[in-house]
N, C-alpha and C. Protein backbone atom coordinates (compact mmCIF):
# COMPACT_ATOMS: atom_id res chain seq x y z
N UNK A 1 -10.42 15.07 12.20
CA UNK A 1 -10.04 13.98 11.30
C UNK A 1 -9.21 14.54 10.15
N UNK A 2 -8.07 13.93 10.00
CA UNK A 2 -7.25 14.34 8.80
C UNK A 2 -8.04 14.26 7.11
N UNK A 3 -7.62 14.91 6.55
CA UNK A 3 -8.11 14.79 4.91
C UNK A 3 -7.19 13.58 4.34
N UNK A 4 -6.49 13.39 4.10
CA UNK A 4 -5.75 12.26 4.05
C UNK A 4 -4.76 11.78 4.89
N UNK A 5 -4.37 10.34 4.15
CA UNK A 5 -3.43 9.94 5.14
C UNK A 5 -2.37 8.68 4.40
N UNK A 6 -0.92 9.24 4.58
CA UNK A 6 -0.05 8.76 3.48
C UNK A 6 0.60 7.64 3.73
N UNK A 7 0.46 6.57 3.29
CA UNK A 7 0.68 5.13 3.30
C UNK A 7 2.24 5.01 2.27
N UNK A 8 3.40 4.73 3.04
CA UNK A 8 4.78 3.48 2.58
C UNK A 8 4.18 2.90 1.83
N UNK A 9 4.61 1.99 1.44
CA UNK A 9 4.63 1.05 0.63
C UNK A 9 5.91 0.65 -0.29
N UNK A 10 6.52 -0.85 0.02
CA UNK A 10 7.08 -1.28 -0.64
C UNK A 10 6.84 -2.42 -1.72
N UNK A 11 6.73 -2.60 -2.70
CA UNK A 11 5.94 -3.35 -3.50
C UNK A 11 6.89 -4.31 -4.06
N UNK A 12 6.53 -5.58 -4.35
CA UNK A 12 7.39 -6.90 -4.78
C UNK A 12 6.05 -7.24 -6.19
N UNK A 13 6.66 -6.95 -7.17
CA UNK A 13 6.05 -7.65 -8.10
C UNK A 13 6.46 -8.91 -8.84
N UNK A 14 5.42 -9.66 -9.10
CA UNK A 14 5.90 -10.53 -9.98
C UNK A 14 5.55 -12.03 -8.61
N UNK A 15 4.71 -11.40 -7.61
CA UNK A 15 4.37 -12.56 -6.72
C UNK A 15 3.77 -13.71 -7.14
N UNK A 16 3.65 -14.95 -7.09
CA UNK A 16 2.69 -15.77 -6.71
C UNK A 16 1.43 -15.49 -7.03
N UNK A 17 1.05 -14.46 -5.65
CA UNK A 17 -0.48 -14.18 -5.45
C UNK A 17 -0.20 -12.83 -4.93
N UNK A 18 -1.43 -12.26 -5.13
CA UNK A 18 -1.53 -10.96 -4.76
C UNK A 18 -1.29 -10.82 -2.74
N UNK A 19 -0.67 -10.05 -2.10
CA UNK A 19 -0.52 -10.31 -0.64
C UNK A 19 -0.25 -9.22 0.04
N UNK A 20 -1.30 -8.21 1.10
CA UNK A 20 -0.78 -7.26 1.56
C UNK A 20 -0.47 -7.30 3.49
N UNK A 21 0.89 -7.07 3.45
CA UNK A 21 1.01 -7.38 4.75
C UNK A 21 2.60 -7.67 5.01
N UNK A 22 3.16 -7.29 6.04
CA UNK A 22 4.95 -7.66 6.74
C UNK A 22 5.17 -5.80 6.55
N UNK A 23 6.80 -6.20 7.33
CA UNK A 23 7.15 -4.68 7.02
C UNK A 23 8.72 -4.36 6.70
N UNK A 24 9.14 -3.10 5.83
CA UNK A 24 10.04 -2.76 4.85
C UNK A 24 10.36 -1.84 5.62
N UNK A 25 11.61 -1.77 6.21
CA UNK A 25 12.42 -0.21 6.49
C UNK A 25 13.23 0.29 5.56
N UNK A 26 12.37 1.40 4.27
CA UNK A 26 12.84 1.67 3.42
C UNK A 26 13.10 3.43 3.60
N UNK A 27 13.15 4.14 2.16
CA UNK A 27 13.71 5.36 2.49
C UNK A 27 12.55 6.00 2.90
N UNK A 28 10.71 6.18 2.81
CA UNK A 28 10.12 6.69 3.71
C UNK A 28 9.71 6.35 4.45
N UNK A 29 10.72 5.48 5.81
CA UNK A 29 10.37 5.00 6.88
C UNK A 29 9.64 3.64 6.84
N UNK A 30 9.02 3.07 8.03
CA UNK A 30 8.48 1.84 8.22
C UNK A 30 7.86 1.52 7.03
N UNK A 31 7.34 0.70 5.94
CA UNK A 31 6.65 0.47 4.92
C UNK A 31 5.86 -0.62 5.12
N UNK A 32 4.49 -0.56 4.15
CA UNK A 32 3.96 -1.40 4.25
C UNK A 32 4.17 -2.38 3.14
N UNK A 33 4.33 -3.82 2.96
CA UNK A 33 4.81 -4.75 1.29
C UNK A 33 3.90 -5.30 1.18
N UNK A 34 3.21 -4.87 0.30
CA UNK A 34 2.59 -5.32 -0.82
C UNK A 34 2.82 -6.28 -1.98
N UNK A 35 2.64 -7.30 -1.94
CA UNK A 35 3.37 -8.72 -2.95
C UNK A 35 1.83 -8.30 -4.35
N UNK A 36 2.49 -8.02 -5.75
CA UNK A 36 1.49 -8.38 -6.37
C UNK A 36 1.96 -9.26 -7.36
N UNK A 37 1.06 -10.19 -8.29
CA UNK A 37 1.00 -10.55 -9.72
C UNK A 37 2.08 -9.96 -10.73
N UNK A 38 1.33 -8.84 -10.36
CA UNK A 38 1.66 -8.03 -12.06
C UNK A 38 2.83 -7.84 -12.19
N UNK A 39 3.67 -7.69 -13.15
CA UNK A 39 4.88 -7.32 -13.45
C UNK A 39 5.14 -6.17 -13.39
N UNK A 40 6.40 -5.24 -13.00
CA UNK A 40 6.70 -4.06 -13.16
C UNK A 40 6.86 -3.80 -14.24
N UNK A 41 6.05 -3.40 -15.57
CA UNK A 41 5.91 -3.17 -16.43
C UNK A 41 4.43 -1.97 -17.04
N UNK A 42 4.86 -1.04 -17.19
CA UNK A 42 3.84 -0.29 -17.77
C UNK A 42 3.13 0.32 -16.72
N UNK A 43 3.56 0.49 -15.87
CA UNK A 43 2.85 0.62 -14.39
C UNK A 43 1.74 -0.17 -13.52
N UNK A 44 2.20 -1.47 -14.53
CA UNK A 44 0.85 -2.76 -13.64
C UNK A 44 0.88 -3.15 -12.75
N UNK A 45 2.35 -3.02 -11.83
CA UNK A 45 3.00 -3.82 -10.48
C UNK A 45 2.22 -2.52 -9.70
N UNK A 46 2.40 -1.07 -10.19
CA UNK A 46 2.09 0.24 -9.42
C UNK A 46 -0.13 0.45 -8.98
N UNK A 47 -0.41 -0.62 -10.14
CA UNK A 47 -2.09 -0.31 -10.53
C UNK A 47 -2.40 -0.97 -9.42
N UNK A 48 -1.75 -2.30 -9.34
CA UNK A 48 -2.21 -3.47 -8.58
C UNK A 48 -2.32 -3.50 -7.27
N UNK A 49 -0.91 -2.64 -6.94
CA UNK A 49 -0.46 -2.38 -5.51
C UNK A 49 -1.60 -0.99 -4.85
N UNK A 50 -1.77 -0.38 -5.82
CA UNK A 50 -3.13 0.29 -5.43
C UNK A 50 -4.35 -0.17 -4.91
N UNK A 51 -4.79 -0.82 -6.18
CA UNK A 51 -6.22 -1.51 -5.86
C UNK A 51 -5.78 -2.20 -4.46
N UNK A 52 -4.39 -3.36 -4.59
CA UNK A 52 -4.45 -4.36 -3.10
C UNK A 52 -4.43 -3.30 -1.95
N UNK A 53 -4.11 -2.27 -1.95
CA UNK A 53 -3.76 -1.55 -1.04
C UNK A 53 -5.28 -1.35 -0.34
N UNK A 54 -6.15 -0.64 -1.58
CA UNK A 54 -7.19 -0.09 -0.83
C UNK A 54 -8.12 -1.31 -0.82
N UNK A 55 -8.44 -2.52 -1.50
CA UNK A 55 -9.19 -3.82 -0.46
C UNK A 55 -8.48 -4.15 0.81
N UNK A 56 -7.19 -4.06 1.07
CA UNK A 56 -6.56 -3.90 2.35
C UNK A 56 -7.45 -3.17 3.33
N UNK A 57 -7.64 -2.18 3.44
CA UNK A 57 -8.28 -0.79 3.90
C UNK A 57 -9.51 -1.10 4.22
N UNK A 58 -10.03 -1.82 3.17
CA UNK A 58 -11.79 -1.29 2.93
C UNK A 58 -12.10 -0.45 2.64
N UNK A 59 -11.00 0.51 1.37
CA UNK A 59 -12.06 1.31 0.91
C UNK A 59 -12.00 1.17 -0.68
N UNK A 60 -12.86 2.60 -1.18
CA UNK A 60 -12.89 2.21 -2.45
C UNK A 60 -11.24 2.65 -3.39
N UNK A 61 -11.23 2.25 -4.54
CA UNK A 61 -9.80 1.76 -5.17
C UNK A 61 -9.88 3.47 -5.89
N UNK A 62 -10.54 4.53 -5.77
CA UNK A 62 -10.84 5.79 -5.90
C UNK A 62 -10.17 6.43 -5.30
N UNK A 63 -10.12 6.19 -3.79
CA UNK A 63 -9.92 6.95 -2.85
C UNK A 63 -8.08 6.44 -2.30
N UNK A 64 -7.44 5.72 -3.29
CA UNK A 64 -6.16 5.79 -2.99
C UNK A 64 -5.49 6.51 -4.34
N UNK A 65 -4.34 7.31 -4.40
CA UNK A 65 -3.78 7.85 -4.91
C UNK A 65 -2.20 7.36 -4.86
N UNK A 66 -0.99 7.50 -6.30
CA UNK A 66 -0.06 7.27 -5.91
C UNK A 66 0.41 8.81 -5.41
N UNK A 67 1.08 8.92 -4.75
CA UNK A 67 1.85 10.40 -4.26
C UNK A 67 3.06 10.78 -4.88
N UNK A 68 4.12 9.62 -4.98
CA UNK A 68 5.78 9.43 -5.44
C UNK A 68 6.01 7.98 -5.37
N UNK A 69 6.65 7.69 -6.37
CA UNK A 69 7.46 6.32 -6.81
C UNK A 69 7.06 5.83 -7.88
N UNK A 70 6.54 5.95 -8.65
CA UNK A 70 5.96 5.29 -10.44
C UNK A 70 7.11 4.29 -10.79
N UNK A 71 7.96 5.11 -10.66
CA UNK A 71 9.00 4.08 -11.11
C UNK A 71 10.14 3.20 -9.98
N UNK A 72 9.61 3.29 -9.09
CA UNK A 72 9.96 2.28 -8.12
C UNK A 72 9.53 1.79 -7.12
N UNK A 73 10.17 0.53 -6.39
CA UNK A 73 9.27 -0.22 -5.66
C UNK A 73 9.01 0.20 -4.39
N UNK A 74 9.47 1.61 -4.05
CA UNK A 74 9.65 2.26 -2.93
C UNK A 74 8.36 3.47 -2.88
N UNK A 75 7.10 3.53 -2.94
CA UNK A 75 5.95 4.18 -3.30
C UNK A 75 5.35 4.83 -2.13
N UNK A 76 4.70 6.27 -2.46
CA UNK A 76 3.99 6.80 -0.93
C UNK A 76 2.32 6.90 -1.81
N UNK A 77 1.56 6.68 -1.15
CA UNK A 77 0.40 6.23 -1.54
C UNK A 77 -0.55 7.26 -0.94
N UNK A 78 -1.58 7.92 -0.96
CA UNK A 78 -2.61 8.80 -0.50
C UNK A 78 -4.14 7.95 -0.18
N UNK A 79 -4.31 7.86 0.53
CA UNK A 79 -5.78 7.73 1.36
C UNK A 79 -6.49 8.33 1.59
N UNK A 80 -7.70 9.17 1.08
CA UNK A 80 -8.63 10.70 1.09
C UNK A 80 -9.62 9.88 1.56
N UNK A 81 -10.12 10.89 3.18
CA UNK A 81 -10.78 10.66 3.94
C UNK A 81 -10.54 9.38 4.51
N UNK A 82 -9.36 8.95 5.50
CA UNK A 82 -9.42 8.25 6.15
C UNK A 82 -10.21 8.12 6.99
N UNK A 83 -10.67 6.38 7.47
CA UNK A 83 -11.99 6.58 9.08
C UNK A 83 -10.61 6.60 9.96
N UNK A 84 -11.13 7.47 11.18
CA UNK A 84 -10.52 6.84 12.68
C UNK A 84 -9.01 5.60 12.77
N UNK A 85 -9.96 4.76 12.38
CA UNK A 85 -9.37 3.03 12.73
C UNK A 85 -8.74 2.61 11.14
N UNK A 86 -8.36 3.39 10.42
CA UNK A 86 -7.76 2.75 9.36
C UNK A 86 -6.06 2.84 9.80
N UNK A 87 -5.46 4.08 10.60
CA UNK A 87 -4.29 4.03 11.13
C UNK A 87 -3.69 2.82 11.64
N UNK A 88 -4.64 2.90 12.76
CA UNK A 88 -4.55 0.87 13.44
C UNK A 88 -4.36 -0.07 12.90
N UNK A 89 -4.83 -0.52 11.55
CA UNK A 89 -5.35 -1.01 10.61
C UNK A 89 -4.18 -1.13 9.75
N UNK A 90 -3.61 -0.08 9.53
CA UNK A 90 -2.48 -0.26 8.63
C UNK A 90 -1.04 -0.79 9.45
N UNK A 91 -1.26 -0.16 11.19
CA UNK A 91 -0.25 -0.47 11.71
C UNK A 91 -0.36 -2.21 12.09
N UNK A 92 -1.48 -3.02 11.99
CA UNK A 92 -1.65 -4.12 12.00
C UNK A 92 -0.88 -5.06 11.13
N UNK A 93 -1.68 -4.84 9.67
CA UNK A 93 -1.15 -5.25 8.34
C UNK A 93 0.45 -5.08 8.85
N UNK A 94 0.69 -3.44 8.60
CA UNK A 94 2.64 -3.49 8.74
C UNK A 94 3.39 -4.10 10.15
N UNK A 95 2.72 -4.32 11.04
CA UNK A 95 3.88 -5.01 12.15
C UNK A 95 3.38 -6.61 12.44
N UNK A 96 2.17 -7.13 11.44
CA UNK A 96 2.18 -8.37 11.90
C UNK A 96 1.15 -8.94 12.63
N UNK A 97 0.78 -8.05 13.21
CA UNK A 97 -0.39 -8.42 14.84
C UNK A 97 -1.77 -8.49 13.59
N UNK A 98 -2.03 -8.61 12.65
CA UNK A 98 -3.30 -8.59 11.82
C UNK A 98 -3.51 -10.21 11.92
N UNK A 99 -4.81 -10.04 11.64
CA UNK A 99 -5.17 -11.70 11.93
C UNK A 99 -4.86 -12.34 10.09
């Protein structure tokens, strides 16, 4: 089992509602978009997209890390101690097939 495992992410702030799910072919490859609330301001669009990230997951909002992008909507994200089935899981969320 890997020690971590590094999650895309393209983030749209300033959504509606908070929303994790569709997919971004950005500069590190397939991405996952993340729609939040918060404004890109002060790093609240970056906090948010965390926390949504890891209730995405099921795990705790601890165990995600940003890696690169603070200042843009183009972010690589860290996952410590992924299970098994969170890969699947993310490839769900990003291509659509998630219920």
């Amino acid at each position: 089992m890997q020690d971590t495992l590094t999650v895309a992410v393209r983030v749209k702030p300033g959504a509606s509602r908070d929303r994790v799910g569709g997919r971004f072919d950005g500069p590190h490859g397939p991405a996952l978009v993340i729609a939040v609330h918060d404004p890109a301001v002060d790093g609240r669009a970056t906090e948010a997209a965390r926390r949504a990230l890891a209730a995405a997951l099921g795990v705790r909002p601890a165990a995600v890390s940003l890696r690169t992008g603070a200042a843009s909507r183009d972010k690589l994200f860290l996952v410590d101690r992924p299970s098994p089935e969170l890969s699947e899981l993310l490839r769900r969320l990003r291509d659509g097939s998630a219920g």
